[in-house]
Protein backbone atom coordinates (compact mmCIF):
# COMPACT_ATOMS: atom_id res chain seq x y z
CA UNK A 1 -27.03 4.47 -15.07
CA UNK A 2 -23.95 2.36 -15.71
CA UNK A 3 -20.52 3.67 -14.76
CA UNK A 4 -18.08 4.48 -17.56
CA UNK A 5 -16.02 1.37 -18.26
CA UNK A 6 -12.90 2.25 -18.84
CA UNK A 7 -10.05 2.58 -16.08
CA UNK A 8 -9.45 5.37 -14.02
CA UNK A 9 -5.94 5.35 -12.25
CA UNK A 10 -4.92 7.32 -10.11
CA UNK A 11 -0.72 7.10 -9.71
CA UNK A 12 -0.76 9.89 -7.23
CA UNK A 13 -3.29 8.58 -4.76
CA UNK A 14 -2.72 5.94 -1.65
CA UNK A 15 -2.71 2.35 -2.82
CA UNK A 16 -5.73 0.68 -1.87
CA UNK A 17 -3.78 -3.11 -1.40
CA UNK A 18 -0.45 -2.87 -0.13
CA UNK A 19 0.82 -6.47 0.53
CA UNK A 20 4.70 -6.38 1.55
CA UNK A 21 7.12 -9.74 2.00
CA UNK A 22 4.32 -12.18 3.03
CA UNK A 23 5.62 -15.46 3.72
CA UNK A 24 3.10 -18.40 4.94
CA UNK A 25 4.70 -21.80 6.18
CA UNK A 26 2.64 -25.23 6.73
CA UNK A 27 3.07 -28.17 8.51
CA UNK A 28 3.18 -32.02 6.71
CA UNK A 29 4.11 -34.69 8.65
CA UNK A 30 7.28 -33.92 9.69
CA UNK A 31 7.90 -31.36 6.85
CA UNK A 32 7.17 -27.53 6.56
CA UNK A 33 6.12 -26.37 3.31
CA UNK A 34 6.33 -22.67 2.02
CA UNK A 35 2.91 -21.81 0.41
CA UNK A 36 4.05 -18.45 0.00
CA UNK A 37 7.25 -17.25 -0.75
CA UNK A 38 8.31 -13.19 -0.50
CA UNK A 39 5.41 -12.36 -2.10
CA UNK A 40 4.53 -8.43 -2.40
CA UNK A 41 1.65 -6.60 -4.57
CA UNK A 42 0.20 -3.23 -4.44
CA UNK A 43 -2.95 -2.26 -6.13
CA UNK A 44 -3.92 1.06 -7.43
CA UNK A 45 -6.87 3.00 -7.27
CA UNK A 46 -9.22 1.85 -10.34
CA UNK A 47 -6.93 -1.23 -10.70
CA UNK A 48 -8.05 -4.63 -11.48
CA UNK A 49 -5.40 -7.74 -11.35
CA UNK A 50 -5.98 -10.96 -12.03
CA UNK A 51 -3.38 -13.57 -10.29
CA UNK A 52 -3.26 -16.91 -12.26
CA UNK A 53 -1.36 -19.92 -11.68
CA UNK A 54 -2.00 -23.55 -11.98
CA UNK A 55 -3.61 -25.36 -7.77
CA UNK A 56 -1.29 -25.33 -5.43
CA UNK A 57 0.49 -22.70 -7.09
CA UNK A 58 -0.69 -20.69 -2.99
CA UNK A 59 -3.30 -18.50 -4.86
CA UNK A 60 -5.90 -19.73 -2.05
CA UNK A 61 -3.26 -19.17 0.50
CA UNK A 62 -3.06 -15.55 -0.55
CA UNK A 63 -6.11 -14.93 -0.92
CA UNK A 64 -7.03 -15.65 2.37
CA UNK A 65 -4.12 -12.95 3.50
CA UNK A 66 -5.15 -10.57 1.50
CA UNK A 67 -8.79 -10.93 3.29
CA UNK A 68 -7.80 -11.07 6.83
CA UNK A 69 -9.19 -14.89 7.23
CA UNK A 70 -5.44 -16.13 7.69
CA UNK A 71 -2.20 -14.16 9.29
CA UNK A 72 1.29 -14.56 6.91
CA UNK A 73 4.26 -15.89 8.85
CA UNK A 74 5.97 -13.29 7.67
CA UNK A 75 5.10 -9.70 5.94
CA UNK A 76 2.15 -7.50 6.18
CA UNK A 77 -0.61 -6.23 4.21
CA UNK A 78 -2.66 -2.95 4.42
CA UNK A 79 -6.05 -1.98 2.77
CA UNK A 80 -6.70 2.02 2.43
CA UNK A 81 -3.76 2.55 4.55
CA UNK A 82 -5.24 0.32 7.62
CA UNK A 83 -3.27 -2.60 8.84
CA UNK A 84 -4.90 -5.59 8.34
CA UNK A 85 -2.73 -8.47 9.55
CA UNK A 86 -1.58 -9.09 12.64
CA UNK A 87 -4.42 -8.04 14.35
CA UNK A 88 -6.77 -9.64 16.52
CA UNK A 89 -9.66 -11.70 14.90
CA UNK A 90 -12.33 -9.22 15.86
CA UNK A 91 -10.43 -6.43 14.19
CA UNK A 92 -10.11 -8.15 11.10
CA UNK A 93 -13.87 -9.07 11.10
CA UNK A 94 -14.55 -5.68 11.31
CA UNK A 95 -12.16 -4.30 8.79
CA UNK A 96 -13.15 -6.99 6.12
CA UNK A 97 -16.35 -5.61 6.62
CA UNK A 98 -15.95 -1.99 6.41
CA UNK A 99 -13.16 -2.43 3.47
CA UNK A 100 -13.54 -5.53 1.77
CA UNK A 101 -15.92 -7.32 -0.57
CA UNK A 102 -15.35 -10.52 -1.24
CA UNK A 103 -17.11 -12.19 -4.69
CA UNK A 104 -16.53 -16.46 -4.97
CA UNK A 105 -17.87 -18.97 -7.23
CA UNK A 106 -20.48 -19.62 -4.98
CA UNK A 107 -23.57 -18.16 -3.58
CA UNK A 108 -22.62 -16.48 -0.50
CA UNK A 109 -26.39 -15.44 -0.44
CA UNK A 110 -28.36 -15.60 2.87
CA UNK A 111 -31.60 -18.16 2.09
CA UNK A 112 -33.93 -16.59 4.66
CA UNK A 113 -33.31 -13.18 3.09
CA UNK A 114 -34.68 -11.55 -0.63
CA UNK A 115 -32.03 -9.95 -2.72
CA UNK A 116 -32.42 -6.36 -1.28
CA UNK A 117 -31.94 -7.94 2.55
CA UNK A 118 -28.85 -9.51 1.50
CA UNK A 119 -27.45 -5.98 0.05
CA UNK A 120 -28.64 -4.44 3.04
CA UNK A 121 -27.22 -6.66 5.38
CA UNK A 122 -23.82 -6.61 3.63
CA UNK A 123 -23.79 -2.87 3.30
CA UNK A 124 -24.81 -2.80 7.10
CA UNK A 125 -20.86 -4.20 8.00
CA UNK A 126 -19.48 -0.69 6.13
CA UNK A 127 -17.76 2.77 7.09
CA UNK A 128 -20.87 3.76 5.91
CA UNK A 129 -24.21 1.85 5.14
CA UNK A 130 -25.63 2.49 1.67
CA UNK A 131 -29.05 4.40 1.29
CA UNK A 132 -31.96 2.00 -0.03
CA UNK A 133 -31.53 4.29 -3.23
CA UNK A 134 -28.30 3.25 -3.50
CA UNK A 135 -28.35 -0.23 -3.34
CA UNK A 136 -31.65 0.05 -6.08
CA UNK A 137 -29.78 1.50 -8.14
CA UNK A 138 -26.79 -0.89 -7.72
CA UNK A 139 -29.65 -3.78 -8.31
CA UNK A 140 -30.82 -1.82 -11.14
CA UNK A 141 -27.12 -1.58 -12.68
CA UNK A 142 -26.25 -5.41 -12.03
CA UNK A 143 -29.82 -5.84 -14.20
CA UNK A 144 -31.82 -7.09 -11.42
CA UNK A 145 -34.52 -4.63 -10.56
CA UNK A 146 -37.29 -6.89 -10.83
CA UNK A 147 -35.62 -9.41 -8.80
CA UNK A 148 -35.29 -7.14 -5.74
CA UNK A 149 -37.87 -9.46 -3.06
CA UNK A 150 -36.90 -12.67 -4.69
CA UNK A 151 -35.17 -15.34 -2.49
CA UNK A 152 -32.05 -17.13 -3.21
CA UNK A 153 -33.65 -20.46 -3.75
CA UNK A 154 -35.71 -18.81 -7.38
CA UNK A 155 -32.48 -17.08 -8.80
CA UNK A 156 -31.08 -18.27 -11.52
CA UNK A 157 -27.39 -19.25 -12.00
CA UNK A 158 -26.43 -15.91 -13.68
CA UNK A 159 -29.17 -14.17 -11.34
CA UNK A 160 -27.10 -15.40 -8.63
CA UNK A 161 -24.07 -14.68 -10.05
CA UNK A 162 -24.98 -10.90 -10.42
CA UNK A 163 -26.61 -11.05 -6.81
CA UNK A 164 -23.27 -12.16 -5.48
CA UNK A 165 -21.67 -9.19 -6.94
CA UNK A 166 -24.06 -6.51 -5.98
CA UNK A 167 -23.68 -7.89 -2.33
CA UNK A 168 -20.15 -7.81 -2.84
CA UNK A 169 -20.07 -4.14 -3.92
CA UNK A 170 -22.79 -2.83 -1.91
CA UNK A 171 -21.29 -0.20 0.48
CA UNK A 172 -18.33 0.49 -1.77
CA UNK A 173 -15.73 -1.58 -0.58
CA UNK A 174 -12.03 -0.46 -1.39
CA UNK A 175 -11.27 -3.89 -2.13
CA UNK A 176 -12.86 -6.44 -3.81
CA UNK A 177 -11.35 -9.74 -4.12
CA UNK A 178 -12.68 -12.18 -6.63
CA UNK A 179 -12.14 -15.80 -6.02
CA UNK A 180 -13.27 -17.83 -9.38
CA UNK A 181 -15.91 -15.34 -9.75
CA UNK A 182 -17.27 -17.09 -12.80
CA UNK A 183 -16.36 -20.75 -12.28
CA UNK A 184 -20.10 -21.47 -12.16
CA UNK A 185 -21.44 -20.08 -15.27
CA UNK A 186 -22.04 -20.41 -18.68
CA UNK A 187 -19.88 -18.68 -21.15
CA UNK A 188 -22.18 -16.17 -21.90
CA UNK A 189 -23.10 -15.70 -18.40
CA UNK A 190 -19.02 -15.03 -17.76
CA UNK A 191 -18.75 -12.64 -20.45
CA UNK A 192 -21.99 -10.26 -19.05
CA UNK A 193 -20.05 -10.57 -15.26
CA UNK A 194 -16.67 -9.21 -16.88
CA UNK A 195 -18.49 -6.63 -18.40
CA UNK A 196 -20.41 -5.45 -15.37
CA UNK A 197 -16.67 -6.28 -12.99
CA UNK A 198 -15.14 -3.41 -15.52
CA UNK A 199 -18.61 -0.84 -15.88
CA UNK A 200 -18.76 -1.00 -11.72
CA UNK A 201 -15.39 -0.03 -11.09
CA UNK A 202 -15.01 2.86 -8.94
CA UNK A 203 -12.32 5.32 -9.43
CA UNK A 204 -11.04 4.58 -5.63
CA UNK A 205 -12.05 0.85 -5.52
CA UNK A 206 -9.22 -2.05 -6.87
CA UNK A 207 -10.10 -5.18 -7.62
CA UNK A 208 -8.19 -8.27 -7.65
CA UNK A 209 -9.29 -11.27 -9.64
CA UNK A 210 -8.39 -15.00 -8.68
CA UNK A 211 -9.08 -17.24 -11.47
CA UNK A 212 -7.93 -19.90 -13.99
CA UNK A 213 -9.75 -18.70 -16.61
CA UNK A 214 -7.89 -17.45 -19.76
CA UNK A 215 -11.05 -14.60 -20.42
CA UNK A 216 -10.99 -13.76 -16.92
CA UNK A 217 -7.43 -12.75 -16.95
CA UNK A 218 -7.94 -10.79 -20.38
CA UNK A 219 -10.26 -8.47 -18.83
CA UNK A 220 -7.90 -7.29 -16.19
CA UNK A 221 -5.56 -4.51 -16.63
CA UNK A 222 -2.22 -6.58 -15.39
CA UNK A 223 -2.03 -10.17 -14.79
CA UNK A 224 0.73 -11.74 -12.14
CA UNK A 225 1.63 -15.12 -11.70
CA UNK A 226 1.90 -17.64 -8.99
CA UNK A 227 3.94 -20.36 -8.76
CA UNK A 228 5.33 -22.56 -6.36
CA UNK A 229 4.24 -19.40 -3.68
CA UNK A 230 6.20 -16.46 -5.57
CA UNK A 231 5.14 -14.08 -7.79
CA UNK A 232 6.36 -12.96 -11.06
């Protein structure tokens, strides 16, 4: 059965994205450029924020802070109250795999594995691996039950889109960070992944939504911008 859609906040719980002064520099030429600048965010429990801001605004940049895949200059960030950054490599594999799900505009899908596999393996990297009940019922909710032993290769584009996010949710991440989650679909195909992005949320899960897309934004609950690396 589908979650209840609305929001659930919860002001008086631990954030689940605490990201404090991060400041990343780059090298050109002879130059260093500042793709981010000061920027802080905290998410909430139940939250989901969509950042917006036009390429090269450092949304990718922060993105790949927020996930562990890059180290700030400068700043730190914590997800359920574990430090992510600044730690070695093999520590932030292992927390981005216990704490974070990660949704992009492509098929991050294993070939060689049917839909189920790829939900098990991804729920394998958690605090705690998810029951084969649970992750049916998480295919059943995403509205792919009778796709459970198909492969990769047969899905189609909103099939895969849907796939993408069940592996991305399977386990319960706290986090789950949405890069262009629907940059690949048809219209109608976007509007049934907002819907399911709001019915899935968990009351101690926060999502945060990277996107260009005006209906994207709409269906988050705040909406920051980026530009030129800050915030606002």
């Amino acid at each position: 059965m589908l979650l209840d859609a609305e929001p659930r906040r919860r002001s008086d719980a631990e954030p689940v994205l605490e990201a404090h002064g991060l400041h990343r520099f780059f090298r050109r030429g002879g130059e260093e450029v500042a793709a981010l600048r000061d920027v802080s965010l905290t998410l909430a429990p139940g939250e989901m924020v969509a950042v917006v801001g036009p390429s090269g605004s450092g949304k990718s940049t922060l993105l790949n802070m927020l996930a562990g895949l890059d180290d700030p200059d400068g700043g730190s960030v914590h997800v359920a109250g574990r430090q992510l950054s600044h730690k070695s490599a093999s520590v932030q594999s292992r927390l981005r795999g216990a704490l974070i799900g990660v949704l992009t505009q492509t098929s991050g899908l294993v070939d060689h594995l049917d839909v189920l596999g790829n939900l098990r393996l991804a729920g394998s990297f958690r605090d705690r691996a998810p029951s084969s009940v649970e992750l049916r019922s998480l295919l059943e909710d995403v509205q792919l039950s009778a796709r459970t032993h198909a492969r990769p290769s047969t899905l189609s584009g909103g099939e895969t889109a849907r796939a993408n996010l069940a592996v991305a949710l399977a386990g319960n991440p706290r986090l789950l960070l949405a890069d262009e989650p629907t940059a690949e679909v048809s219209t109608t195909e976007e509007a049934a992944l907002l819907q399911l992005l709001r019915v899935l949320r968990a009351d101690d899960r926060a999502t945060l939504l990277v996107t260009h897309s005006p209906r994207v934004a709409a269906a988050a609950d705040r909406v920051v911008h980026l530009l030129d690396g800050r915030l606002s």
